[in-house]
C-alpha atoms as a PDB file:
ATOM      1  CA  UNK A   1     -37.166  48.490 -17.905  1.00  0.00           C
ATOM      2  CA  UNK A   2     -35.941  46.584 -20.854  1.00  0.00           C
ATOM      3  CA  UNK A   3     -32.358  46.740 -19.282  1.00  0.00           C
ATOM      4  CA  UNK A   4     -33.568  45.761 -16.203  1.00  0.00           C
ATOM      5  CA  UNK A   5     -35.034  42.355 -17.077  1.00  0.00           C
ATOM      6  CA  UNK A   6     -31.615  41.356 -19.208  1.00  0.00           C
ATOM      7  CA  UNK A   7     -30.290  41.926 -16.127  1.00  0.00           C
ATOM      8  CA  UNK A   8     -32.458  39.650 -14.103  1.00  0.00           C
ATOM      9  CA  UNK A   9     -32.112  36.933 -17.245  1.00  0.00           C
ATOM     10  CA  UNK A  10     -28.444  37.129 -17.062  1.00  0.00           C
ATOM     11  CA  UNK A  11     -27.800  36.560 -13.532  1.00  0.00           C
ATOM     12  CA  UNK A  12     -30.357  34.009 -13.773  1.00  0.00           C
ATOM     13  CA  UNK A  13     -29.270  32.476 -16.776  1.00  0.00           C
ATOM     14  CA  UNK A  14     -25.869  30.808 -16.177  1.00  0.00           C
ATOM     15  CA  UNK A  15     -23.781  33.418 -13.951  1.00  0.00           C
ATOM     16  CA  UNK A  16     -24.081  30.891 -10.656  1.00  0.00           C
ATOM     17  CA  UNK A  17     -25.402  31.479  -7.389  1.00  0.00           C
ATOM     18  CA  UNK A  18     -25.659  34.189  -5.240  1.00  0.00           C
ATOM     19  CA  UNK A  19     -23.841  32.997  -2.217  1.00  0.00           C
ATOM     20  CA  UNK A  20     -22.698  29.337  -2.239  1.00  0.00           C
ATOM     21  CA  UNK A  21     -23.078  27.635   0.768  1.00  0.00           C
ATOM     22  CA  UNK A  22     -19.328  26.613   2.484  1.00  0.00           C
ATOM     23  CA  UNK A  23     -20.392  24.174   5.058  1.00  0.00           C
ATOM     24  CA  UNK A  24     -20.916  20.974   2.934  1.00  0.00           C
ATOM     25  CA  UNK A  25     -21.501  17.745   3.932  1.00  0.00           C
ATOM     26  CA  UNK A  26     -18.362  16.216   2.548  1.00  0.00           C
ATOM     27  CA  UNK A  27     -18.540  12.764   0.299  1.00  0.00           C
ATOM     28  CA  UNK A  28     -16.137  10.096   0.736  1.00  0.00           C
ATOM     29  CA  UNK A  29     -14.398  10.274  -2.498  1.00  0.00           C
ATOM     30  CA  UNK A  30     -10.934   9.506  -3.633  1.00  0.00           C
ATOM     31  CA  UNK A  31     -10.839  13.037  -4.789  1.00  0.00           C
ATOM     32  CA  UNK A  32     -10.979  14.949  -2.230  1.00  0.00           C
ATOM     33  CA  UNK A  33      -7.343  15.868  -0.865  1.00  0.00           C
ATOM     34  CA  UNK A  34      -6.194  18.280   2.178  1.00  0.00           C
ATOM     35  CA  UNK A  35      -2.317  19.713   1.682  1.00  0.00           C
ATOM     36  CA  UNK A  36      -1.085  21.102   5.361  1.00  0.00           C
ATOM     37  CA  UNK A  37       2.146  23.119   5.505  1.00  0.00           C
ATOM     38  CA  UNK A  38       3.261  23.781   9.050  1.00  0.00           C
ATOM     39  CA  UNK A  39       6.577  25.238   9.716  1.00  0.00           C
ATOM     40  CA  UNK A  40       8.507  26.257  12.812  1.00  0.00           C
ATOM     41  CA  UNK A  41      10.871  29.204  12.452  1.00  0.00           C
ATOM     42  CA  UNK A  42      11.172  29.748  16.265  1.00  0.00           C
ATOM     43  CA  UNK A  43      14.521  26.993  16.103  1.00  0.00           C
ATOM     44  CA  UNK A  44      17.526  28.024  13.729  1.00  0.00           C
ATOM     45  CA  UNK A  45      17.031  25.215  10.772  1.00  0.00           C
ATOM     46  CA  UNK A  46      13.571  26.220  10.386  1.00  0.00           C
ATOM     47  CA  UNK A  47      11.485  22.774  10.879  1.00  0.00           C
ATOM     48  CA  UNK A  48       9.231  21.961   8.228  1.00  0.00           C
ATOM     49  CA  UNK A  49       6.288  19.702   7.973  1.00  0.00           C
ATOM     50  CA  UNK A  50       3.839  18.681   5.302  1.00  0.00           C
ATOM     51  CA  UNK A  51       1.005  16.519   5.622  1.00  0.00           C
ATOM     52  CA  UNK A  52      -1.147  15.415   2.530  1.00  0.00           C
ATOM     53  CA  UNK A  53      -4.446  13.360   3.099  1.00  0.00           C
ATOM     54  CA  UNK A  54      -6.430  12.322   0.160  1.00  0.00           C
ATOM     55  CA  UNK A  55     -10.060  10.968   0.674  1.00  0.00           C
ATOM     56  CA  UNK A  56      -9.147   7.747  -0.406  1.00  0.00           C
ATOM     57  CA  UNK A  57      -7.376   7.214   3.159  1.00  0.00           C
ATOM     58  CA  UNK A  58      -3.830   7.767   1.636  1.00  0.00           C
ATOM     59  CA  UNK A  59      -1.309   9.772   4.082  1.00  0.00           C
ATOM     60  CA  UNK A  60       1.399  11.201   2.982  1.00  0.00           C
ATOM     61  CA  UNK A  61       3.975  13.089   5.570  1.00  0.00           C
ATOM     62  CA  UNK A  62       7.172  14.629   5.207  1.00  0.00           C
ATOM     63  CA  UNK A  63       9.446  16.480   7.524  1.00  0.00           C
ATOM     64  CA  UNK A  64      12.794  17.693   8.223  1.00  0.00           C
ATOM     65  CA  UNK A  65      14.695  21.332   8.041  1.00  0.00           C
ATOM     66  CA  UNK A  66      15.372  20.694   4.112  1.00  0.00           C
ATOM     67  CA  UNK A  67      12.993  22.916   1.681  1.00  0.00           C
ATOM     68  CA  UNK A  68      12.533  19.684  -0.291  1.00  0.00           C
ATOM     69  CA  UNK A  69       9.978  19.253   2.656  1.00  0.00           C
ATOM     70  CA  UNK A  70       7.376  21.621   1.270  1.00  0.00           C
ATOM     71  CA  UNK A  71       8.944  22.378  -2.321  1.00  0.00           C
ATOM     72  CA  UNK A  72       9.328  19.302  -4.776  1.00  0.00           C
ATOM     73  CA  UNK A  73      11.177  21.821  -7.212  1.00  0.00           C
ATOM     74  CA  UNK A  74      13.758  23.497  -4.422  1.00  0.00           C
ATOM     75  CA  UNK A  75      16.693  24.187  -6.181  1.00  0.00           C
ATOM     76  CA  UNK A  76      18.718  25.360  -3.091  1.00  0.00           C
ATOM     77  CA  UNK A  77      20.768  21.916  -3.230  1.00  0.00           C
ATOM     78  CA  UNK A  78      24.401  23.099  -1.877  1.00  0.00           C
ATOM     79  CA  UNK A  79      22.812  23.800   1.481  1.00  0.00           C
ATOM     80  CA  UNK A  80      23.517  21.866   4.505  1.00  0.00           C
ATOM     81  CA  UNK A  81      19.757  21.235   5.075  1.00  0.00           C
ATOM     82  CA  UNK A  82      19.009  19.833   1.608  1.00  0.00           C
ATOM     83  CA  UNK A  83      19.196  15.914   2.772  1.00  0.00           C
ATOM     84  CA  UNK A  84      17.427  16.353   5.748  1.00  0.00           C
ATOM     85  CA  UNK A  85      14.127  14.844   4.958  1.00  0.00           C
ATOM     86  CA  UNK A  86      11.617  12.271   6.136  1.00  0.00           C
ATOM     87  CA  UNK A  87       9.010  10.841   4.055  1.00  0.00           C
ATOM     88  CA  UNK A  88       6.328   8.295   5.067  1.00  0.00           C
ATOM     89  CA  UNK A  89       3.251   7.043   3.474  1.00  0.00           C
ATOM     90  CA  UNK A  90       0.663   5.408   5.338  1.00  0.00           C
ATOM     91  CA  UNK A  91      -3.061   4.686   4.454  1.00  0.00           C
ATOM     92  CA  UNK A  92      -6.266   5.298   7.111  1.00  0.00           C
ATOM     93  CA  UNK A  93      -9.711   4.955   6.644  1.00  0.00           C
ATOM     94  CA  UNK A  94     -11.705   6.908   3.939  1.00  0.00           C
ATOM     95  CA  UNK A  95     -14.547   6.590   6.376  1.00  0.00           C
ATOM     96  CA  UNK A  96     -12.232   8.492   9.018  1.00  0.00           C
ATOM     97  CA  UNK A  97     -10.531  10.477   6.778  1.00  0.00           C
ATOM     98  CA  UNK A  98     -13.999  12.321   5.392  1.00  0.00           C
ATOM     99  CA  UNK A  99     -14.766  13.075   9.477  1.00  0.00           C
ATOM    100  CA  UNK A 100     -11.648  14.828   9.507  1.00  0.00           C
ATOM    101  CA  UNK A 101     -12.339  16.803   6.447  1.00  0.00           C
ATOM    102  CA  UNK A 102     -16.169  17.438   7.808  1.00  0.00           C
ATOM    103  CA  UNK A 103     -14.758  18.861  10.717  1.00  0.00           C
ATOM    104  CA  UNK A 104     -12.075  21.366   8.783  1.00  0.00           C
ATOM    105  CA  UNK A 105     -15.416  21.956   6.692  1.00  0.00           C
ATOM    106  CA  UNK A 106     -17.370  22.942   9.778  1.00  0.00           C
ATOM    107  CA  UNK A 107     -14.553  24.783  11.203  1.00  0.00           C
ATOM    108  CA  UNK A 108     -15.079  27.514   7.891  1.00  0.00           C
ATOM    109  CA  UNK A 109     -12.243  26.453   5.314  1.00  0.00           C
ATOM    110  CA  UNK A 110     -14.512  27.305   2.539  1.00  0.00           C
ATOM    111  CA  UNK A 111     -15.858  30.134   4.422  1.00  0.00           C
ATOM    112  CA  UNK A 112     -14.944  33.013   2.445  1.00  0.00           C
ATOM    113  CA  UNK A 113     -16.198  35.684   5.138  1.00  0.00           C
ATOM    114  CA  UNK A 114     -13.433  34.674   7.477  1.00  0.00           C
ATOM    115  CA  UNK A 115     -10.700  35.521   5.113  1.00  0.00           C
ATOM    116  CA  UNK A 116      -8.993  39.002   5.714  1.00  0.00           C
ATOM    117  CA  UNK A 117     -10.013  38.710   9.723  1.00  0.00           C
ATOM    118  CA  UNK A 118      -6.911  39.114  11.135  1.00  0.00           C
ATOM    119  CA  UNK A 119      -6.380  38.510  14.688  1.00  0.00           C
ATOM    120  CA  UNK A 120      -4.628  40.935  16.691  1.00  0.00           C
ATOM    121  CA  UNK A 121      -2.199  37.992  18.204  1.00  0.00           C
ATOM    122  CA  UNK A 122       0.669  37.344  15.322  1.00  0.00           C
ATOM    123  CA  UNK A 123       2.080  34.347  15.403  1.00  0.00           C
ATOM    124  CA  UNK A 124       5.375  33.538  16.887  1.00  0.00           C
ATOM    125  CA  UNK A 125       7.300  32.255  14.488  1.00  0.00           C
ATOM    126  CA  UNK A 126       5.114  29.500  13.390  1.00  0.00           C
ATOM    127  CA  UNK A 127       3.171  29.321  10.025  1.00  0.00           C
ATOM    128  CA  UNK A 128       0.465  27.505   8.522  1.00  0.00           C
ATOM    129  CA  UNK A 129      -0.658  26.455   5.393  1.00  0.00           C
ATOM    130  CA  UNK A 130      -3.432  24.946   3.952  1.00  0.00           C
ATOM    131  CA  UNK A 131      -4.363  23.564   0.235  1.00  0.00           C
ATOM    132  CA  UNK A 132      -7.252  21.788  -0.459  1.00  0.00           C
ATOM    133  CA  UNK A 133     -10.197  20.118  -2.749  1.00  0.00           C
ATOM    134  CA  UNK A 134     -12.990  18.769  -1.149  1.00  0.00           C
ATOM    135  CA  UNK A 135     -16.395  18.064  -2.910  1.00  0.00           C
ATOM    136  CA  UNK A 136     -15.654  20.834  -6.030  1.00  0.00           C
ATOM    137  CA  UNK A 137     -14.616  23.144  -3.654  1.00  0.00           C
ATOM    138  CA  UNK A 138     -11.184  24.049  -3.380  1.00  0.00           C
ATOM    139  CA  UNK A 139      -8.758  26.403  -0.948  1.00  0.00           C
ATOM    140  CA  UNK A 140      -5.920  27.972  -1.834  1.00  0.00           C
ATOM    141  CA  UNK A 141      -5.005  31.120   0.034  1.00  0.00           C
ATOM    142  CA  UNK A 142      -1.600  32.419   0.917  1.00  0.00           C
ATOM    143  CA  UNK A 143      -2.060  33.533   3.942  1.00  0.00           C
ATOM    144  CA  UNK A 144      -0.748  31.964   7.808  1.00  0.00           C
ATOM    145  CA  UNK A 145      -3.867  30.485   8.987  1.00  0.00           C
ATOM    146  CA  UNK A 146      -2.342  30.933  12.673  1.00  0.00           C
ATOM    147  CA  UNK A 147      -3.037  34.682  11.978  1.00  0.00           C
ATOM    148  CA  UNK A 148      -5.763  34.387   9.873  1.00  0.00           C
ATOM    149  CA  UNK A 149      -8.273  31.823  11.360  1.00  0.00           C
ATOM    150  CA  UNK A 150      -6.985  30.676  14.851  1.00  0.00           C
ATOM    151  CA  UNK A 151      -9.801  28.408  14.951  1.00  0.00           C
ATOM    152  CA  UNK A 152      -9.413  26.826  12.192  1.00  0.00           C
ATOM    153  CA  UNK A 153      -5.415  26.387  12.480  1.00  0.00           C
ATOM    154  CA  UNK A 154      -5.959  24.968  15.479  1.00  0.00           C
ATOM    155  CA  UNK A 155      -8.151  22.204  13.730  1.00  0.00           C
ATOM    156  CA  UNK A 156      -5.692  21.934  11.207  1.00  0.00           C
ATOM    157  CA  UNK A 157      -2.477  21.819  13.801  1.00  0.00           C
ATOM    158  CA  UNK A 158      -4.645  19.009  14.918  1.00  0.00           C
ATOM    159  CA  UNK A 159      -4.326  16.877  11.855  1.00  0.00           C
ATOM    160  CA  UNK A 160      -0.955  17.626  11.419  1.00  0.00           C
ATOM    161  CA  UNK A 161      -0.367  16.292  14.831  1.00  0.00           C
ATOM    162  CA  UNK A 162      -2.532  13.555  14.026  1.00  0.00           C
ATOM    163  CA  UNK A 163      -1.354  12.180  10.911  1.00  0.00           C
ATOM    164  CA  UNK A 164       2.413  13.304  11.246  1.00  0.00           C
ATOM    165  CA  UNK A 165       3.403  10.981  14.047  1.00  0.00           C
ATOM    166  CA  UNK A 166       0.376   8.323  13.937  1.00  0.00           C
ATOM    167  CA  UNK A 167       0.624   5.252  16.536  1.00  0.00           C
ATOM    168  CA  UNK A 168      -0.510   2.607  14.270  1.00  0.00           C
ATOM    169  CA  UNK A 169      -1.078   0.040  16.208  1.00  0.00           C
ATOM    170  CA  UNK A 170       2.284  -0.268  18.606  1.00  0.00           C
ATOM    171  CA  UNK A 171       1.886  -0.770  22.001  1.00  0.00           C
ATOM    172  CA  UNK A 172       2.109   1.829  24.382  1.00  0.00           C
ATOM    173  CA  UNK A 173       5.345   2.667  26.001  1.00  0.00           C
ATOM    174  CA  UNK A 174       4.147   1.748  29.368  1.00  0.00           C
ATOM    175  CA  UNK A 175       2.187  -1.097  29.005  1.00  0.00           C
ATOM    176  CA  UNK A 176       2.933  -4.531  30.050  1.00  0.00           C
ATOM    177  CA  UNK A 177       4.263  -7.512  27.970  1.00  0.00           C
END
């Protein structure tokens, strides 16, 4: 009995919750930060594209078939890729960013359950990557998230389509002058 109740005291005591709820409602704070990795292997240079929002509305893309794309410290510098890469840095707002991050929320990022549920589809040479912090919560897995959580890649693939090639206030191509 005696062992019982130091149980009870311990778990109580300090060791954290239970379960920890994953769907937040996220804050609008300059801390929070989403890291997207999408690459395309189905096209001999592999394309690469990372996206990098953090919730203080700052954007952050880069793209190209170079590894310096997705890998800061790529050392493969004799390659014929290595100077193909586009960087732009753009800023949105917070107020817009933390809907996008609510949504990736909802969608189960933090869900721990839906990791390890494969789907029986694999993905065709495309993979997906995701890194984030949002609200003391953070993300981190290695896994394709295009095989992992097709719902939630397609959320993701979403912002990367979103925030990759933004319009930013030009005109459409078709409109008049």
């Amino acid at each position: 009995m005696k062992r019982t109740w130091l149980l009870v005291l311990a778990l109580v005591g300090g060791c954290g919750l239970f379960w920890d709820d994953p769907y937040v409602h996220v804050t609008t704070s300059p801390l929070n930060w989403v890291e997207i990795h999408y690459y395309n292997a189905t096209r001999d240079p592999i394309r690469r594209t990372t996206v990098r929002v953090t919730g203080s509305g700052v954007v952050e893309t880069r793209n190209g078939t170079s590894r310096l794309v997705s890998d800061s410290f790529a050392k493969n510098f004799k390659s014929a890729e290595w100077g193909d890469v586009r960087e732009h840095r753009y800023t949105v707002s917070p107020e817009h960013v933390q809907s996008v991050f609510q949504d990736i929320v909802n969608a189960g990022l933090f869900d721990r359950d839906k990791v390890g549920t494969k789907t029986k589809y694999p993905s065709a040479g495309r993979l997906l990557g995701v890194r984030a912090a949002i609200d003391n919560k953070t993300y981190s897995e290695q896994v394709n998230v295009f095989e992992e959580d097709p719902e939630l890649a397609e959320r993701l693939y979403n912002m990367v389509l979103e925030f990759n090639r933004p319009v930013l206030g030009r005109a459409p191509k078709n409109a008049k002058k």
